[in-house]
PDB file of N, CA and C in Angstrom:
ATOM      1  N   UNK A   1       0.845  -1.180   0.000  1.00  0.00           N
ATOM      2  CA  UNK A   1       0.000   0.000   0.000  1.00  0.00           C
ATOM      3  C   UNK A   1       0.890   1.242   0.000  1.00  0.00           C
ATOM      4  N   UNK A   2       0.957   2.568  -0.972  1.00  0.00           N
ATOM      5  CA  UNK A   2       1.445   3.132  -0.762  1.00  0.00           C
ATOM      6  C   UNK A   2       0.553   4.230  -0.130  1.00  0.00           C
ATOM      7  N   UNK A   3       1.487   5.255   0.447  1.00  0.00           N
ATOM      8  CA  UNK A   3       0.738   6.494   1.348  1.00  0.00           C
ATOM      9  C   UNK A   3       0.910   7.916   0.682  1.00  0.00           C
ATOM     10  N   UNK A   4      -0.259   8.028   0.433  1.00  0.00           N
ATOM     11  CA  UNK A   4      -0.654   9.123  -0.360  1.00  0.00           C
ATOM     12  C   UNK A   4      -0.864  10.660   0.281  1.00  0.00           C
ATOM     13  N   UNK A   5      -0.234  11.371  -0.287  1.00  0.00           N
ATOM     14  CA  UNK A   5      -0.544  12.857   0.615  1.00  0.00           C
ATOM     15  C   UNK A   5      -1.913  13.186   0.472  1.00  0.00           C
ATOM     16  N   UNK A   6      -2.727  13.943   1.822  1.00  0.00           N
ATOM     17  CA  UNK A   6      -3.680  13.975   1.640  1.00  0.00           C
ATOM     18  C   UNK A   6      -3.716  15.312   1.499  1.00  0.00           C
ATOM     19  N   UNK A   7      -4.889  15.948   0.265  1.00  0.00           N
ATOM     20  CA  UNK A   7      -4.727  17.262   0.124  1.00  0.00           C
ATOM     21  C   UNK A   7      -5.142  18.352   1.002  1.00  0.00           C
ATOM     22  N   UNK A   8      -5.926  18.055   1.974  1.00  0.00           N
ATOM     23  CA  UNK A   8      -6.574  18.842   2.714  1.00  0.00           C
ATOM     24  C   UNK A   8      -6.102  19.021   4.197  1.00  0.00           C
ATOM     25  N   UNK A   9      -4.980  17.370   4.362  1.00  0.00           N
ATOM     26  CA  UNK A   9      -4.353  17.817   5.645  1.00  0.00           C
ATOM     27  C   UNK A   9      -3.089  18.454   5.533  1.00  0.00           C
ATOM     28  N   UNK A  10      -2.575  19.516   6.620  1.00  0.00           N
ATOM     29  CA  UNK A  10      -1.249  20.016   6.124  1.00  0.00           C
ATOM     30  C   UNK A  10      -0.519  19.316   7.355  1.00  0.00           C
ATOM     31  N   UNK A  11       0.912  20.114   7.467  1.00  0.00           N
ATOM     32  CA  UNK A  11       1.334  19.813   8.379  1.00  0.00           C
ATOM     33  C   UNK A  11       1.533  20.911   9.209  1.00  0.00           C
ATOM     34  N   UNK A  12       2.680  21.135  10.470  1.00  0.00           N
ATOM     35  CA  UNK A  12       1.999  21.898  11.622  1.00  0.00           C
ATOM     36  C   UNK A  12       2.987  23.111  10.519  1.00  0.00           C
ATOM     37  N   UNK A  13       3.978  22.846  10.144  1.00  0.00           N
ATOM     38  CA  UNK A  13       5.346  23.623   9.901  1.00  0.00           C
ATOM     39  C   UNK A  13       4.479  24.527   8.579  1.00  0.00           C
ATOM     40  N   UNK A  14       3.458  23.837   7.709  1.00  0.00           N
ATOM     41  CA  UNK A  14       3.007  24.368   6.441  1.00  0.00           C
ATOM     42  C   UNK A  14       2.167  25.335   6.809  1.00  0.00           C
ATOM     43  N   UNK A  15       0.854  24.655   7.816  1.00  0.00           N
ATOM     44  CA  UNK A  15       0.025  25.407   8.718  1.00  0.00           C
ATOM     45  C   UNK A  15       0.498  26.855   9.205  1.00  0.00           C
ATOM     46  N   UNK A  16       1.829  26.668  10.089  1.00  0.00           N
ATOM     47  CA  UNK A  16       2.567  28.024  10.019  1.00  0.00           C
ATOM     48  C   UNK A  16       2.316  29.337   9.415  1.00  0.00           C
ATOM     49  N   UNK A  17       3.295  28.661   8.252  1.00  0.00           N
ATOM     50  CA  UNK A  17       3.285  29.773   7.373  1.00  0.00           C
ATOM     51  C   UNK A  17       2.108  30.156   6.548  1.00  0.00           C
ATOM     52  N   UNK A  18       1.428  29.408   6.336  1.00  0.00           N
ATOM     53  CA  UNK A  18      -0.206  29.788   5.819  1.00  0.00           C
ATOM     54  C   UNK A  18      -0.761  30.832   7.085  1.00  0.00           C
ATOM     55  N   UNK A  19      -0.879  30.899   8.850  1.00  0.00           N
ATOM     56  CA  UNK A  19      -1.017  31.599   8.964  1.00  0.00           C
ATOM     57  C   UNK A  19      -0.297  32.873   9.291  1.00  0.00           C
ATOM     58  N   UNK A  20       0.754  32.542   8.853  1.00  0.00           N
ATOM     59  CA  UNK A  20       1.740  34.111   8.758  1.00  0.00           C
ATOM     60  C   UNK A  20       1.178  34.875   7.335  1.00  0.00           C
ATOM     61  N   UNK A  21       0.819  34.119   6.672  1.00  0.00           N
ATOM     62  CA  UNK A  21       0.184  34.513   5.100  1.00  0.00           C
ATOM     63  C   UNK A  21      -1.225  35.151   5.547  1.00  0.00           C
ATOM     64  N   UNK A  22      -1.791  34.514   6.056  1.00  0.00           N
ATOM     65  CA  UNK A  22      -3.020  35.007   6.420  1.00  0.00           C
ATOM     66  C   UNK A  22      -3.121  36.413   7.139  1.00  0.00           C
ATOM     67  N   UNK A  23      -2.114  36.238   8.228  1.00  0.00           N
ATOM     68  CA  UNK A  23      -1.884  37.649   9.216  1.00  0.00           C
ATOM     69  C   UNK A  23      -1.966  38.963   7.836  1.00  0.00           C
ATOM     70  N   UNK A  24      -1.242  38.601   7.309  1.00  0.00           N
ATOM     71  CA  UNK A  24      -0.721  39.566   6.160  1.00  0.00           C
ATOM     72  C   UNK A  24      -1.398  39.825   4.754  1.00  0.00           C
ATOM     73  N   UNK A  25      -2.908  38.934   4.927  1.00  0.00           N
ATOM     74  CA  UNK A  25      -3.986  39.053   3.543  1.00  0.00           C
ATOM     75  C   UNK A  25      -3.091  38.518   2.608  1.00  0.00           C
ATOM     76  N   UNK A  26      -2.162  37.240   2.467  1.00  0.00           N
ATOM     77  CA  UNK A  26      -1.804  36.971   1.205  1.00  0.00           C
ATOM     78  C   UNK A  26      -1.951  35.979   0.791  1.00  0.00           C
ATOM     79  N   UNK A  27      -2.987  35.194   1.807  1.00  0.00           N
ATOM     80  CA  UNK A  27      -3.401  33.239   1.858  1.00  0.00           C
ATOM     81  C   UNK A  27      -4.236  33.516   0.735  1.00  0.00           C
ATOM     82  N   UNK A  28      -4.516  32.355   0.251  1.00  0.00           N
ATOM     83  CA  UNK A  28      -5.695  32.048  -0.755  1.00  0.00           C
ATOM     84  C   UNK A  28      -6.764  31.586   0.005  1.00  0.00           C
ATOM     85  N   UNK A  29      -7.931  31.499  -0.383  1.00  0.00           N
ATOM     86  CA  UNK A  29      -9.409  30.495   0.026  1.00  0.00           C
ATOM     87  C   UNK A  29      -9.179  29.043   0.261  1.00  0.00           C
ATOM     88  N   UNK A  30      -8.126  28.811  -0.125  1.00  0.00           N
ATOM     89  CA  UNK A  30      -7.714  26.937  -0.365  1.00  0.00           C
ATOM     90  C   UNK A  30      -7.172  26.982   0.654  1.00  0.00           C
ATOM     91  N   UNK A  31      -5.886  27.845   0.933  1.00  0.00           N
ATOM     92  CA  UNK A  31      -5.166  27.869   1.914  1.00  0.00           C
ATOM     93  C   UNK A  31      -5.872  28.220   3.402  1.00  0.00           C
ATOM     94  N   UNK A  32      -6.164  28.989   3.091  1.00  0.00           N
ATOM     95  CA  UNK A  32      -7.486  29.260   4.410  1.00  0.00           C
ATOM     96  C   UNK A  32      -8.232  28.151   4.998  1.00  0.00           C
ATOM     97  N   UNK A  33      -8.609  27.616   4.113  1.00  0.00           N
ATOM     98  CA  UNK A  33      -9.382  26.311   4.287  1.00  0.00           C
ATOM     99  C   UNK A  33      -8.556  25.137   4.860  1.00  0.00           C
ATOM    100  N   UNK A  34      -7.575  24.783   4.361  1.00  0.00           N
ATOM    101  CA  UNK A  34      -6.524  23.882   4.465  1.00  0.00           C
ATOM    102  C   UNK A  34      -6.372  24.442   6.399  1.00  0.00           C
ATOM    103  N   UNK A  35      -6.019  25.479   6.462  1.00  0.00           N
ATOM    104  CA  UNK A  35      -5.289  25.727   7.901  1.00  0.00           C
ATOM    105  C   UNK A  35      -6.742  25.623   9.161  1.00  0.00           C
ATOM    106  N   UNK A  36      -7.830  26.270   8.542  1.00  0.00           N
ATOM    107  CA  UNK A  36      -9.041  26.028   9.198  1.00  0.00           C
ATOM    108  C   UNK A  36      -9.169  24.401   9.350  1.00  0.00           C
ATOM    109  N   UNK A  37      -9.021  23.776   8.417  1.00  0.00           N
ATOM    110  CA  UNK A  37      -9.054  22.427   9.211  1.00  0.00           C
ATOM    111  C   UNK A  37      -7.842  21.777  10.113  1.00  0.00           C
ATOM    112  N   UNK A  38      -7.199  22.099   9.994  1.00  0.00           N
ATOM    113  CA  UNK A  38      -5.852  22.092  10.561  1.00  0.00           C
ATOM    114  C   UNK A  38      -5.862  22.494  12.410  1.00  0.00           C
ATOM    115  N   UNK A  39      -6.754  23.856  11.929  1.00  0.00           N
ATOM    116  CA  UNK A  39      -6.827  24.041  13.417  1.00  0.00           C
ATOM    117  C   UNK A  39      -8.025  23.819  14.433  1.00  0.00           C
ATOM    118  N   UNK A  40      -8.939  23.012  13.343  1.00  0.00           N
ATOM    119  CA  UNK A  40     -10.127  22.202  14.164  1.00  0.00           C
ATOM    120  C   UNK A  40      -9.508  21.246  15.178  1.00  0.00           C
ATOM    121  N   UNK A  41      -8.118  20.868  15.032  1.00  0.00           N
ATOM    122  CA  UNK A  41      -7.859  19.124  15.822  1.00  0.00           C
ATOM    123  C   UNK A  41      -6.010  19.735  16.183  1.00  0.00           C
ATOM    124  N   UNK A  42      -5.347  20.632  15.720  1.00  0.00           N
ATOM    125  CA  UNK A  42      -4.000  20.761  16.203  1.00  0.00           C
ATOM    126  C   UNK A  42      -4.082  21.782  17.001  1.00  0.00           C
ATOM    127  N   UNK A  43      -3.856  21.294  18.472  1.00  0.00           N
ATOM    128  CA  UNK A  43      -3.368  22.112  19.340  1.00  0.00           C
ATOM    129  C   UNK A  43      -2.532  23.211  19.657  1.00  0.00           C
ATOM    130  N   UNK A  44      -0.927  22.745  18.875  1.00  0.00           N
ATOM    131  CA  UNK A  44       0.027  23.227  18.432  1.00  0.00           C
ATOM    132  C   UNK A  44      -0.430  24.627  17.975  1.00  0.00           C
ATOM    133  N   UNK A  45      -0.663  24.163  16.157  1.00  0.00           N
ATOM    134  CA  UNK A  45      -1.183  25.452  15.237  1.00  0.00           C
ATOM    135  C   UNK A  45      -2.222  25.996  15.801  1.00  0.00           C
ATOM    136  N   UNK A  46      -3.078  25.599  16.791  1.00  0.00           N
ATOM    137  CA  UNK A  46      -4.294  26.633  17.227  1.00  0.00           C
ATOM    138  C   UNK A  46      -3.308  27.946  18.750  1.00  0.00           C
ATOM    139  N   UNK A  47      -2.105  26.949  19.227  1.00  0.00           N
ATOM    140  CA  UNK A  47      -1.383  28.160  20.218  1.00  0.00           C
ATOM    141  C   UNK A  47      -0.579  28.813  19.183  1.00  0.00           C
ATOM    142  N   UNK A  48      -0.169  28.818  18.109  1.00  0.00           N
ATOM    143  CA  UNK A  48       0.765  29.109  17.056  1.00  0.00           C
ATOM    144  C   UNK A  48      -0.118  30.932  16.648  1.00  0.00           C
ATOM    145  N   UNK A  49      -1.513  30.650  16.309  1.00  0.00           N
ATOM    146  CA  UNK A  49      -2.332  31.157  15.590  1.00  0.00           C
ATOM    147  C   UNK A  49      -2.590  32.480  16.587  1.00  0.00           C
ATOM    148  N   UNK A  50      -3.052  31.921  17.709  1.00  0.00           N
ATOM    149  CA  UNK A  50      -3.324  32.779  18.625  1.00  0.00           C
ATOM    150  C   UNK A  50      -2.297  33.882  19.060  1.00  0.00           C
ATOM    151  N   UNK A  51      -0.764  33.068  19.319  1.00  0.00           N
ATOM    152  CA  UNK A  51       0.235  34.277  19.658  1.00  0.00           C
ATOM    153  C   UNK A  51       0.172  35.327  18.395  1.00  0.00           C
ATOM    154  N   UNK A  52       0.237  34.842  17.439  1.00  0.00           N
ATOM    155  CA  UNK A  52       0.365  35.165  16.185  1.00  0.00           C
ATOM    156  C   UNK A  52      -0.462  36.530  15.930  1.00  0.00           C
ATOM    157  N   UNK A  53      -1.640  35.962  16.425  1.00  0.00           N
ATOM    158  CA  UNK A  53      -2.794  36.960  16.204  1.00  0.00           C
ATOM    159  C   UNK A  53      -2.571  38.323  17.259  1.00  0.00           C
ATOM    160  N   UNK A  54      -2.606  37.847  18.641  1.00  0.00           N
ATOM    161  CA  UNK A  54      -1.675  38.805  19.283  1.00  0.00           C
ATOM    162  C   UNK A  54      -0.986  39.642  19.211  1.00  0.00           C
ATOM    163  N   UNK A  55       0.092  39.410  18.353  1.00  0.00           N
ATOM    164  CA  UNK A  55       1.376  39.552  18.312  1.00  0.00           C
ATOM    165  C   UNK A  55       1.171  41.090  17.158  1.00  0.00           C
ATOM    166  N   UNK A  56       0.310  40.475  16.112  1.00  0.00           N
ATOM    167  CA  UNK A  56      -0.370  41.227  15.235  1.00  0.00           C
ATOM    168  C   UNK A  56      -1.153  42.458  15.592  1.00  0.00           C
ATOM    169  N   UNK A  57      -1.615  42.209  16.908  1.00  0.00           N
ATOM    170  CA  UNK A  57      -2.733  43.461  17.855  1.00  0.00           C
ATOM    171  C   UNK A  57      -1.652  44.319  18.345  1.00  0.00           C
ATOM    172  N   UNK A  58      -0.509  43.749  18.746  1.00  0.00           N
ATOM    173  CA  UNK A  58       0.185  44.961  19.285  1.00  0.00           C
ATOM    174  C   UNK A  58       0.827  45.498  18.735  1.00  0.00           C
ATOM    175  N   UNK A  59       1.283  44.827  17.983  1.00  0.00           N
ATOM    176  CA  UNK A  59       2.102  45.704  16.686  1.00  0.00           C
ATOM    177  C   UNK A  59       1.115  46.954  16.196  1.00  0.00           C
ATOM    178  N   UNK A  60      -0.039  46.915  15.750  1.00  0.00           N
ATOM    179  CA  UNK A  60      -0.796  47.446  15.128  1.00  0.00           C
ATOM    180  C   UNK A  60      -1.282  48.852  16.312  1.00  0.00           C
ATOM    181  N   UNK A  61      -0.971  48.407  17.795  1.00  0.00           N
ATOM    182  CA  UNK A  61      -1.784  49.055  18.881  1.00  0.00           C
ATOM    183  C   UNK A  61      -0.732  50.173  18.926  1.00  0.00           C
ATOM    184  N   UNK A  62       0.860  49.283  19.231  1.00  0.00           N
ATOM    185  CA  UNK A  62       1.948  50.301  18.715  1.00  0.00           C
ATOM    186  C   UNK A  62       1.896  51.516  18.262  1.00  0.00           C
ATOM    187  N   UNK A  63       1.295  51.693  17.521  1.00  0.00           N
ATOM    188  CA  UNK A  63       1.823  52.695  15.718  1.00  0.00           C
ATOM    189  C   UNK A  63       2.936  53.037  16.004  1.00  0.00           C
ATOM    190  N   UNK A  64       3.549  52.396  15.607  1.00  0.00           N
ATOM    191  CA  UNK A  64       5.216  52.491  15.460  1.00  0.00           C
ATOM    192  C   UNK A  64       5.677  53.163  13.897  1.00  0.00           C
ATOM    193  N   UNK A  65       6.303  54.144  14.276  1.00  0.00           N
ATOM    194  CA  UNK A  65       6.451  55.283  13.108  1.00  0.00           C
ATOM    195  C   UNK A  65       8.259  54.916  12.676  1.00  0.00           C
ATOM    196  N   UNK A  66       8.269  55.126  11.701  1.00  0.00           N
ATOM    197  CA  UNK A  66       9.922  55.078  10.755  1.00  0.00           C
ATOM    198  C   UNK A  66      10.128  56.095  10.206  1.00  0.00           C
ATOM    199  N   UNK A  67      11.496  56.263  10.747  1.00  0.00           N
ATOM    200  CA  UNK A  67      11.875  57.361   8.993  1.00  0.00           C
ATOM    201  C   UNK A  67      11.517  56.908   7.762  1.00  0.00           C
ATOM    202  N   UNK A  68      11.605  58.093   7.051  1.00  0.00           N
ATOM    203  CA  UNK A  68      11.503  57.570   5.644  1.00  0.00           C
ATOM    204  C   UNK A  68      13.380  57.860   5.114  1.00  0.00           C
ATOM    205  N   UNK A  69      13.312  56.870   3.797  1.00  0.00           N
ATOM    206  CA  UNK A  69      14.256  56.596   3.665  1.00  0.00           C
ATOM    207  C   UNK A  69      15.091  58.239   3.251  1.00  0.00           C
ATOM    208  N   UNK A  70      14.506  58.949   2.905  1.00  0.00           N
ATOM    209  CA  UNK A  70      15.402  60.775   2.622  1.00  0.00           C
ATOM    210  C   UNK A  70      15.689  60.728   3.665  1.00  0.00           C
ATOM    211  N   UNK A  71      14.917  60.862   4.549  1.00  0.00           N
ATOM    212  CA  UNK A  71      15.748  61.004   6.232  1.00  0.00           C
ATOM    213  C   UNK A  71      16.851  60.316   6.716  1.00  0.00           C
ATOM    214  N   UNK A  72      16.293  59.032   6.352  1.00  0.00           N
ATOM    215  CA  UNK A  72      17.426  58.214   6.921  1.00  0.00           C
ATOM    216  C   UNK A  72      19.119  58.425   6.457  1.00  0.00           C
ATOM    217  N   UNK A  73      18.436  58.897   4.924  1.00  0.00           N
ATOM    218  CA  UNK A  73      19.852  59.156   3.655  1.00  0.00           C
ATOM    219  C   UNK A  73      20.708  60.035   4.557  1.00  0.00           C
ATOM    220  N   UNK A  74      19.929  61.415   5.175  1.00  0.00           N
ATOM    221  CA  UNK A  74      20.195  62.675   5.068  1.00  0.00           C
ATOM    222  C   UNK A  74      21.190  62.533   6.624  1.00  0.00           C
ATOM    223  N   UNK A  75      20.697  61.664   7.792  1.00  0.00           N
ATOM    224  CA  UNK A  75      21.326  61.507   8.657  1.00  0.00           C
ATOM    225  C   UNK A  75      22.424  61.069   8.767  1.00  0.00           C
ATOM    226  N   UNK A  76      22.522  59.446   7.858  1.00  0.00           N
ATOM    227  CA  UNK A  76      23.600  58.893   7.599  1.00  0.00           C
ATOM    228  C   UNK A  76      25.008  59.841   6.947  1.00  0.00           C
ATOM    229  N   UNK A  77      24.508  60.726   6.228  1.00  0.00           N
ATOM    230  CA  UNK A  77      25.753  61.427   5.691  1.00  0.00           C
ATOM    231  C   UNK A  77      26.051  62.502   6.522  1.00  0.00           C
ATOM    232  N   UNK A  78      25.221  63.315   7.394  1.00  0.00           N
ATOM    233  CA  UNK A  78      25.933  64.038   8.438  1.00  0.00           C
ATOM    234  C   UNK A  78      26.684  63.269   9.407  1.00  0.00           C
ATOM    235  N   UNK A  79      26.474  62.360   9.642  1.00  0.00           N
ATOM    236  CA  UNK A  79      27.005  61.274  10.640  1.00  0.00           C
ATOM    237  C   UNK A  79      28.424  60.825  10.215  1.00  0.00           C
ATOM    238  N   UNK A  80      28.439  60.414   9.019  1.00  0.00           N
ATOM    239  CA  UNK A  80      29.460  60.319   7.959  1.00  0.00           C
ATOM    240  C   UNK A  80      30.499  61.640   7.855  1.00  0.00           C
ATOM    241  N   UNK A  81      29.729  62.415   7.749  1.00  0.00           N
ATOM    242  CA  UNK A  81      30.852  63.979   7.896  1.00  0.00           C
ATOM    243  C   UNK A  81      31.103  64.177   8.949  1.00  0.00           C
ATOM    244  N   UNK A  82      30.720  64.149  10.111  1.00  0.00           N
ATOM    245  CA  UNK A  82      30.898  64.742  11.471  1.00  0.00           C
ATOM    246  C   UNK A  82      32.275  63.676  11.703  1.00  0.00           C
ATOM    247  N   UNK A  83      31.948  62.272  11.479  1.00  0.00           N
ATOM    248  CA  UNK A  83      33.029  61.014  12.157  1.00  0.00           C
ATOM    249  C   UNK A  83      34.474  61.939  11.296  1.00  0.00           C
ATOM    250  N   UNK A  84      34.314  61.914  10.074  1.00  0.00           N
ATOM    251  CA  UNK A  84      35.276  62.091   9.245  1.00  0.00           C
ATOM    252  C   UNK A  84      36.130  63.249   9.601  1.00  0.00           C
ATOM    253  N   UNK A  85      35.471  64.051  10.075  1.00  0.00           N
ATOM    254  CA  UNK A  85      35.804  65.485  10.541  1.00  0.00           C
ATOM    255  C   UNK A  85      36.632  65.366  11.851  1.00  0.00           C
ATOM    256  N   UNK A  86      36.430  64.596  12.288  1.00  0.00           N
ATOM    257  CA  UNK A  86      36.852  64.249  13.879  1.00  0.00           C
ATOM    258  C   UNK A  86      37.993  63.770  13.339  1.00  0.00           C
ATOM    259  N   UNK A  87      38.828  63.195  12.708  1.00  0.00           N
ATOM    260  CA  UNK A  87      39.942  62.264  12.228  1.00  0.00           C
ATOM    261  C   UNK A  87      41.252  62.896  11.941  1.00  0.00           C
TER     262      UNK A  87
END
């Protein structure tokens, strides 16, 4: 008898990253589906999902602000002149 992959079960490691895909709107409907059953019966991927989801709330609760990259340009080269200047 050979053992056939089954299409609808994943594994915990695939599950994963489907919901890191998901966090981020880039899963498909298949994939969605696939991990929804996944996390009807795995314990694992259902604590996986949850930090995940979490993890996602605070980030978002954050608003964590960045330079933009002119800024960043504009610092780096005073920083760059000032060291140089010192020498």
């Amino acid at each position: 008898m050979t053992s056939k992959k089954s299409v609808l079960f994943i594994s915990c490691d695939e599950a994963k990253h489907i919901c890191d895909k998901v966090q981020y709107g880039e899963a498909s409907g298949w994939e969605r589906l696939k991990l929804n059953i996944r996390l009807s019966w795995c314990r694992i991927t259902k604590a996986y999902s949850k930090r995940n989801n979490k993890l996602s709330e605070l980030v978002q609760k954050a608003e964590v602000k960045t330079l933009d990259n002119d800024l960043k340009t504009k610092m780096k080269q005073e920083l760059e002149k000032k060291l140089s200047s010192n020498n």
